[in-house]
Protein backbone atom coordinates (compact mmCIF):
# COMPACT_ATOMS: atom_id res chain seq x y z
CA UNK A 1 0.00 0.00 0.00
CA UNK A 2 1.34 3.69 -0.89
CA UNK A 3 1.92 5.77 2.18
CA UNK A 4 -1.04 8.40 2.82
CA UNK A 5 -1.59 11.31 1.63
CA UNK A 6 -2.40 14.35 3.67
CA UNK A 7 -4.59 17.12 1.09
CA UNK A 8 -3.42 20.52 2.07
CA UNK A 9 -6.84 22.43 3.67
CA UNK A 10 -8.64 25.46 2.36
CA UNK A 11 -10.95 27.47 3.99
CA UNK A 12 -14.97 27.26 3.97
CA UNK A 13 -16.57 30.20 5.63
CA UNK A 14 -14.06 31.39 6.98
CA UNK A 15 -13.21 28.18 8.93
CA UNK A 16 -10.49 26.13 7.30
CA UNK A 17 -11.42 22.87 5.59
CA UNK A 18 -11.17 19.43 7.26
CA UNK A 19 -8.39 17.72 6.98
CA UNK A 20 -8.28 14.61 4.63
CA UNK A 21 -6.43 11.87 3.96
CA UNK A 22 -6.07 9.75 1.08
CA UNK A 23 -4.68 6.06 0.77
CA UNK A 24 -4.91 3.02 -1.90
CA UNK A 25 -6.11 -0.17 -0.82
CA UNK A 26 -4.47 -2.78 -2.68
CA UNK A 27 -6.51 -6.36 -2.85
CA UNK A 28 -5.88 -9.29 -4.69
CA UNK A 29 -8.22 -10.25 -8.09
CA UNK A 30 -10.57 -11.23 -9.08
CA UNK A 31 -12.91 -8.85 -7.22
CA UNK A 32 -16.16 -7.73 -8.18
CA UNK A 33 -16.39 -4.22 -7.02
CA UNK A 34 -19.89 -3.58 -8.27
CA UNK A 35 -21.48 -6.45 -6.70
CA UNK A 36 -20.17 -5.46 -3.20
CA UNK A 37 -21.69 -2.02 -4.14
CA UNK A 38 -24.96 -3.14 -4.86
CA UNK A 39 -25.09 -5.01 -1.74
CA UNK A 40 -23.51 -2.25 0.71
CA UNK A 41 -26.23 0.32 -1.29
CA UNK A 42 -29.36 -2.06 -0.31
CA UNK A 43 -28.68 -1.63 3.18
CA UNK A 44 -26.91 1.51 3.56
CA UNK A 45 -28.88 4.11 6.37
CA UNK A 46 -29.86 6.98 5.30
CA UNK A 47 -27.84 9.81 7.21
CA UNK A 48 -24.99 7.00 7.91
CA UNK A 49 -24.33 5.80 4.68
CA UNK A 50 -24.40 6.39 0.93
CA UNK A 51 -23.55 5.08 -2.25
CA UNK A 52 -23.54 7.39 -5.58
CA UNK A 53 -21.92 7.41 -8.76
CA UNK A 54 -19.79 4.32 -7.95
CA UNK A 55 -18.74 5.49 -4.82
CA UNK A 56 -19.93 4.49 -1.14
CA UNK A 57 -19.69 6.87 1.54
CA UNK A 58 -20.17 6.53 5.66
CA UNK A 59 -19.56 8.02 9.10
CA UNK A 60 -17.16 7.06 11.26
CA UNK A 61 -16.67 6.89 15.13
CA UNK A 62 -12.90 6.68 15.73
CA UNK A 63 -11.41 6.78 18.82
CA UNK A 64 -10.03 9.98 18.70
CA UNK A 65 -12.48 11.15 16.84
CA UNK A 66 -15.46 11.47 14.19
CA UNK A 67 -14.82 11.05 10.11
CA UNK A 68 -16.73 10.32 6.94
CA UNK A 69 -14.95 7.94 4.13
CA UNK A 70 -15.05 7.71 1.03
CA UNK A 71 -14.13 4.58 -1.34
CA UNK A 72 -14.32 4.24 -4.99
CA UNK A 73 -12.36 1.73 -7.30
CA UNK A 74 -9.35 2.84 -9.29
CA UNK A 75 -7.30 0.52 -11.69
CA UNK A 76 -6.17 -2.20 -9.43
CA UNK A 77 -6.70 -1.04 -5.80
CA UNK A 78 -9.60 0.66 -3.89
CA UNK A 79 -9.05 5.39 -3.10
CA UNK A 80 -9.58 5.27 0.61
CA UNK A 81 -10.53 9.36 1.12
CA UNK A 82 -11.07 9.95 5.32
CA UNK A 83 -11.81 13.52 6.14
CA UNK A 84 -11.59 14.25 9.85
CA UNK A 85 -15.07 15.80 11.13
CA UNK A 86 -13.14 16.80 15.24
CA UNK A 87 -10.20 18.97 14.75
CA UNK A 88 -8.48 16.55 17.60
CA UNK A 89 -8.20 13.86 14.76
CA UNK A 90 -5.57 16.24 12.34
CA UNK A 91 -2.72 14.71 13.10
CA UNK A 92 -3.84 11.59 11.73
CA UNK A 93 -4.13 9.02 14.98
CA UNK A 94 -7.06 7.45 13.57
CA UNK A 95 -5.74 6.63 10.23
CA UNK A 96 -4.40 2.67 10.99
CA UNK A 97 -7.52 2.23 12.62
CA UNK A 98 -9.70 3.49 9.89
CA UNK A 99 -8.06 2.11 6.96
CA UNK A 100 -8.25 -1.42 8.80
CA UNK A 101 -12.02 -1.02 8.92
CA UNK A 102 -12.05 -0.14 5.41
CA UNK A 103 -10.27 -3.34 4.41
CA UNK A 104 -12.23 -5.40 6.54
CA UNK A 105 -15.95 -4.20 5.16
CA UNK A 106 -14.56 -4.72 1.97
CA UNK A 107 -12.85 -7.86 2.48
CA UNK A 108 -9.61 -7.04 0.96
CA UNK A 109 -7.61 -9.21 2.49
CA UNK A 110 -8.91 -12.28 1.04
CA UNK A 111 -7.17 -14.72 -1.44
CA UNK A 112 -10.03 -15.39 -4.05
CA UNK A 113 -7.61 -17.94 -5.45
CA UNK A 114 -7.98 -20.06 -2.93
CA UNK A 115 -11.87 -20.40 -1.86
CA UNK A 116 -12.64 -20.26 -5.60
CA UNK A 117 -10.84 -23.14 -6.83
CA UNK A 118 -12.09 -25.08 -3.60
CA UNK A 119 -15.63 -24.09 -4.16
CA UNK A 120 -15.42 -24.69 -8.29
CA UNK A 121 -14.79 -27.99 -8.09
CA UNK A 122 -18.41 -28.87 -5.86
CA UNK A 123 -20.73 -30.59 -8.31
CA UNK A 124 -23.87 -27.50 -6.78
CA UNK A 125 -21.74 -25.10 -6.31
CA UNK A 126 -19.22 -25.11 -8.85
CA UNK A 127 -21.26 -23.43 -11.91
CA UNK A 128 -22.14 -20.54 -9.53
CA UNK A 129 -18.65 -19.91 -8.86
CA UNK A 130 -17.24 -20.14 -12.40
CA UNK A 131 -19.88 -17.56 -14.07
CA UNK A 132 -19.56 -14.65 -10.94
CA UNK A 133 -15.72 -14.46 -9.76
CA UNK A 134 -14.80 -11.98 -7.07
CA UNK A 135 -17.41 -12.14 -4.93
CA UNK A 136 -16.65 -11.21 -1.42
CA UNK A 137 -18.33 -11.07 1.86
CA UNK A 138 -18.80 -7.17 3.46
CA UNK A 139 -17.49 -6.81 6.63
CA UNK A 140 -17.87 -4.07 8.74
CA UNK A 141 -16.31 -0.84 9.91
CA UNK A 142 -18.09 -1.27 13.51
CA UNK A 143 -18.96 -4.80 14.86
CA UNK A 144 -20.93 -3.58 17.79
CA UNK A 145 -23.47 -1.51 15.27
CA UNK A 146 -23.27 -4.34 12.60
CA UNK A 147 -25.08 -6.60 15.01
CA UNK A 148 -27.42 -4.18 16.46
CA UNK A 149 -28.23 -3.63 12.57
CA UNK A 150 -28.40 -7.95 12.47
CA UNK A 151 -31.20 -7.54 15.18
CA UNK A 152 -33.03 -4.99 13.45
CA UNK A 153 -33.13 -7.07 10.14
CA UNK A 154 -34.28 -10.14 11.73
CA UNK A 155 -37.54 -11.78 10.15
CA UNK A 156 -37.83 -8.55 7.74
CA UNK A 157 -37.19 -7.51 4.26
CA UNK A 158 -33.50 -5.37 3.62
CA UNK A 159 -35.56 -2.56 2.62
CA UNK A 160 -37.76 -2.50 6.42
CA UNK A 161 -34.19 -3.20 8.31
CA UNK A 162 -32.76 -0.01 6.18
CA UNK A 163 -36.02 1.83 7.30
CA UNK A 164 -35.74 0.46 11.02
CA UNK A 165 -32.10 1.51 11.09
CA UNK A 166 -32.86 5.22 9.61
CA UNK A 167 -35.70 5.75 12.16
CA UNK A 168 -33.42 4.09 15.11
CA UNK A 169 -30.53 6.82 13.68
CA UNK A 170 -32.71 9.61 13.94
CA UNK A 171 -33.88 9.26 17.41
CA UNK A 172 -30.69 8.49 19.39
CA UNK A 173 -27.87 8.94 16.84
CA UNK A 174 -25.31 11.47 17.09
CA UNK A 175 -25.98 14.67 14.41
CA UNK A 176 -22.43 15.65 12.90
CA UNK A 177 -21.27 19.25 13.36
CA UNK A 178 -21.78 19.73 9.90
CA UNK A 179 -23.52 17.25 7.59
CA UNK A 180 -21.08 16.33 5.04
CA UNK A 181 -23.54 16.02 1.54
CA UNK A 182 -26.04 12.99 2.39
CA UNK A 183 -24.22 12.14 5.51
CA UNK A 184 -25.84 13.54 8.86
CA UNK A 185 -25.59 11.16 11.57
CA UNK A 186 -23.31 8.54 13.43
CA UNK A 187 -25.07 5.42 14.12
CA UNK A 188 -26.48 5.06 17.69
CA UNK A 189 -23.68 3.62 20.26
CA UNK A 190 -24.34 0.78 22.24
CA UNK A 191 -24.89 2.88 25.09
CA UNK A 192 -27.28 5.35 23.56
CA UNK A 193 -29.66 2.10 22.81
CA UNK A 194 -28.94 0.51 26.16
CA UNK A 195 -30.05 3.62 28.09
CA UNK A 196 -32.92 4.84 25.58
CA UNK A 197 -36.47 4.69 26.70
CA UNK A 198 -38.20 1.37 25.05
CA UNK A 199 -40.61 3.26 22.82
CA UNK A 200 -37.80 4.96 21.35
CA UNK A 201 -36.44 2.14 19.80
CA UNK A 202 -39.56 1.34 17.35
CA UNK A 203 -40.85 -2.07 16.24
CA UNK A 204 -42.22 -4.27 17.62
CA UNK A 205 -41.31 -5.02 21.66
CA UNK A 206 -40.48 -7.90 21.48
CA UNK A 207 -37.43 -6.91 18.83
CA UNK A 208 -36.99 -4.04 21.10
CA UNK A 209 -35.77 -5.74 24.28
CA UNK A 210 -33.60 -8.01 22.25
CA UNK A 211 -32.20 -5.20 20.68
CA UNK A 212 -31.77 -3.49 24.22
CA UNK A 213 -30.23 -6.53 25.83
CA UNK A 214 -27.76 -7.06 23.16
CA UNK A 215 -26.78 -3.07 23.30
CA UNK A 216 -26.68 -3.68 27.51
CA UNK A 217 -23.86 -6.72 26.45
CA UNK A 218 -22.01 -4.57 24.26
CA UNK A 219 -21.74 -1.78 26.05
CA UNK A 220 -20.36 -4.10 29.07
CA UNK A 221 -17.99 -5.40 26.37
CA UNK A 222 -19.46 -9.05 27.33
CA UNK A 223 -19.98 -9.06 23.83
CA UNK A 224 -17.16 -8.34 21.77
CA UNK A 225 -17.69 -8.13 17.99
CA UNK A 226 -13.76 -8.03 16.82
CA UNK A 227 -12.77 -10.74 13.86
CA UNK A 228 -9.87 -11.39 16.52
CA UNK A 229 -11.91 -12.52 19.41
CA UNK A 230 -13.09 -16.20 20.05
CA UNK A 231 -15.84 -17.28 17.24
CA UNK A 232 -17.47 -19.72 19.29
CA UNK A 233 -17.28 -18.01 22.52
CA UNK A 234 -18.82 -14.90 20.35
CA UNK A 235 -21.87 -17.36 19.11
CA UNK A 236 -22.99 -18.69 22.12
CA UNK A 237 -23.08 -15.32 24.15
CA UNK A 238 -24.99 -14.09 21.10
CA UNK A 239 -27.35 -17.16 21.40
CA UNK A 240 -27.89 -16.44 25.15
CA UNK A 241 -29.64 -13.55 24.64
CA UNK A 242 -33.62 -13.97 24.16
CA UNK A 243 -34.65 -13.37 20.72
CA UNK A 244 -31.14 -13.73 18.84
CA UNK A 245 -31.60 -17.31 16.76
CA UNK A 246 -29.32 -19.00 14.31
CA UNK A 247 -29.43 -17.03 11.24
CA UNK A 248 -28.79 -13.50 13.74
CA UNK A 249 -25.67 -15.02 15.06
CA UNK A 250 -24.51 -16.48 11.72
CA UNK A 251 -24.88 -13.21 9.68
CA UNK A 252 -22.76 -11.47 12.85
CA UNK A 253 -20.18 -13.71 12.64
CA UNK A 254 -19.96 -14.00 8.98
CA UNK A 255 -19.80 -9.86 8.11
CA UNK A 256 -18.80 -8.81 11.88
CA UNK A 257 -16.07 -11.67 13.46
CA UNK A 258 -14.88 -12.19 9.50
CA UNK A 259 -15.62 -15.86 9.78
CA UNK A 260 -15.65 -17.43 6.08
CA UNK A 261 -17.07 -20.64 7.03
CA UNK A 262 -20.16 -19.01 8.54
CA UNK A 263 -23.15 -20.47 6.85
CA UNK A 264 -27.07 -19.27 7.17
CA UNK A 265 -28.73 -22.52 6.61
CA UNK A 266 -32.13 -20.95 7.43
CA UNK A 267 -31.63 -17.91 5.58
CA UNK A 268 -34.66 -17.68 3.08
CA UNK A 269 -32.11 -16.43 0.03
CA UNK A 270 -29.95 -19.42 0.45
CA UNK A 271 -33.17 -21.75 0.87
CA UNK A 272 -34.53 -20.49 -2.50
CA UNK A 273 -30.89 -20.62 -4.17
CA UNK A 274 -30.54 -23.99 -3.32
CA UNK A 275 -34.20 -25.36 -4.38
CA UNK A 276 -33.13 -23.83 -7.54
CA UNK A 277 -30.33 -25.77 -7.94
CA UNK A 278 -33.03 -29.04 -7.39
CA UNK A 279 -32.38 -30.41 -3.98
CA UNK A 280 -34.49 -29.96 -1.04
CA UNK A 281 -34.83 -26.63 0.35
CA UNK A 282 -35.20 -28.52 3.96
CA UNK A 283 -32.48 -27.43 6.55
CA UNK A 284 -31.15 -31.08 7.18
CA UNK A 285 -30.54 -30.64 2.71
CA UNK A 286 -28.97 -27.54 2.92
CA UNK A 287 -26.41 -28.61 5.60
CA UNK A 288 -25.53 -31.62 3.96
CA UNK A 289 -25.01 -30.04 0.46
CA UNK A 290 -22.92 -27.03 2.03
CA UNK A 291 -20.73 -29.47 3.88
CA UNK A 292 -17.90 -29.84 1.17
CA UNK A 293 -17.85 -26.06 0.85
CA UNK A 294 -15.97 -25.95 4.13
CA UNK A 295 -13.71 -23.84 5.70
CA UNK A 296 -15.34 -21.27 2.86
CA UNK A 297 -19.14 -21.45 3.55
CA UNK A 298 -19.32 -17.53 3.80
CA UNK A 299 -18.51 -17.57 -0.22
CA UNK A 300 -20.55 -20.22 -0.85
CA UNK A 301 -23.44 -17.87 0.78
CA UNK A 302 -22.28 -15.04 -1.60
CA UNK A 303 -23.17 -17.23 -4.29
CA UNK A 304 -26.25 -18.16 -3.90
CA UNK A 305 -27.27 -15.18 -3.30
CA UNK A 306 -26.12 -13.63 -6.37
CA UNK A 307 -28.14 -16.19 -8.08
């Protein structure tokens, strides 16, 4: 990766520009940029996210302080763009811990040489694989709002969790300084939800305590959602908490603990996928079938869903 690149500021009414930095993101091919984009876009929040003209844009809570990004695709890497929002982040502090966030919600760091020829050689699978190369699984930039997003998206379309999110970011979200174009808000901390009143949190109760008890875990750091942290440990403290099944802890650890073997055997996508490929669409089916597709079931996932 080339070293950053520090844009000189300006001045905007009479206050001088933000500072910005820009870096490229190297990753290795094949990747297919625009079907990451298409998937980030469905469920990007309105206020926290936004994807235009090839390019997807988002807050950021760092920990020395508050940023948008910006990433596009250039010839053979990804234009990282950060421009510091809190005049404490100028001297760059949060850069390492930005541009690792970057890489990890677009999955840069993967080898598509490797799951790829593993998963083109399974009799189901295979076909998928050879027509779409590149796809990757998003990440995220912030595992403890990823899976306070997976709890908002549970048993609804992507379009009602977008809407649930939007409405959650309004109430108890943090409003930038200045709204930078589209972007407005940072998406509610752990904290924020933990302490809100119930009826703030919309839906219906039932979601809303779930969604309160996991914020309560987070903010306690009982629940850790880091890629480094134990995977199992990570599931089962997920599945203690009332109201978070199977497919809630499986989409968490596949986009926020970076596990590519996850798999989302009840995930009504993958069910249709795989009745279209003529075997049962029963879970005990789906298992079975996805069973050679390990350690990569994550890709696998990608897959059918494409189709």
């Amino acid at each position: 990766m080339s070293p950053p690149r520090r844009r000189a500021s300006g001045t905007r009414g009479g206050e001088p520009d933000p500072p910005k930095f820009t870096r490229r993101l190297t990753y290795s091919e094949p990747f297919d940029w625009d079907a990451l984009l298409a998937f980030l876009a469905a469920r990007a929040v309105p206020g926290v996210e936004e994807v235009a003209h090839g390019v997807y844009r988002r807050t950021l809570r760092l920990p020395h302080a508050h940023a948008t990004v910006a990433l596009s695709r250039r010839g053979g890497y990804v234009e990282c763009t950060l421009t510091a929002l809190d005049r404490r982040g100028h001297d760059g502090r949060d850069l390492a811990a930005a541009l690792a966030g970057c890489r990890r919600l677009l999955d840069l760091d993967a080898e598509p040489a490797v799951f790829e020829e593993h998963l083109a050689r399974d009799r189901l699978l295979g076909p998928l694989v050879r027509r779409r190369r590149g796809l990757r699984v998003a990440g995220a930039v912030d595992g403890a709002e990823l899976a306070l997003r997976a709890v908002l998206g549970q048993q609804v379309s992507v379009a009602a969790a977008r809407t649930a999110a939007a409405r959650l970011t309004r109430a108890l979200g943090e409003p930038l300084r200045g709204p930078d174009g589209a972007l407005t808000h940072l998406f509610p901390t752990p904290e924020a939800i933990a302490e809100a009143q119930e009826t703030a949190l919309g839906g219906p109760m039932r979601r809303r305590r779930t969604l309160q008890s996991l914020a309560r875990a987070l903010a306690r750091e009982e629940i850790v959602i880091d890629p480094a942290g134990d995977r199992g440990e990570t599931r089962a403290r997920l599945l203690a908490i009332p109201g978070i099944g199977p497919w809630t802890a499986e989409y968490i650890a596949m986009r926020g603990l970076g596990d590519p073997d996850a798999f989302l055997t009840t995930d009504l996508g993958v069910r249709r996928a795989i009745s279209r490929l003529g075997l049962p669409g029963d879970e005990r089916a789906i298992v079975r079938a996805a069973e050679p597709w390990r350690p990569w079931r994550a890709y696998g996932v990608q897959h059918l869903w494409a189709s």
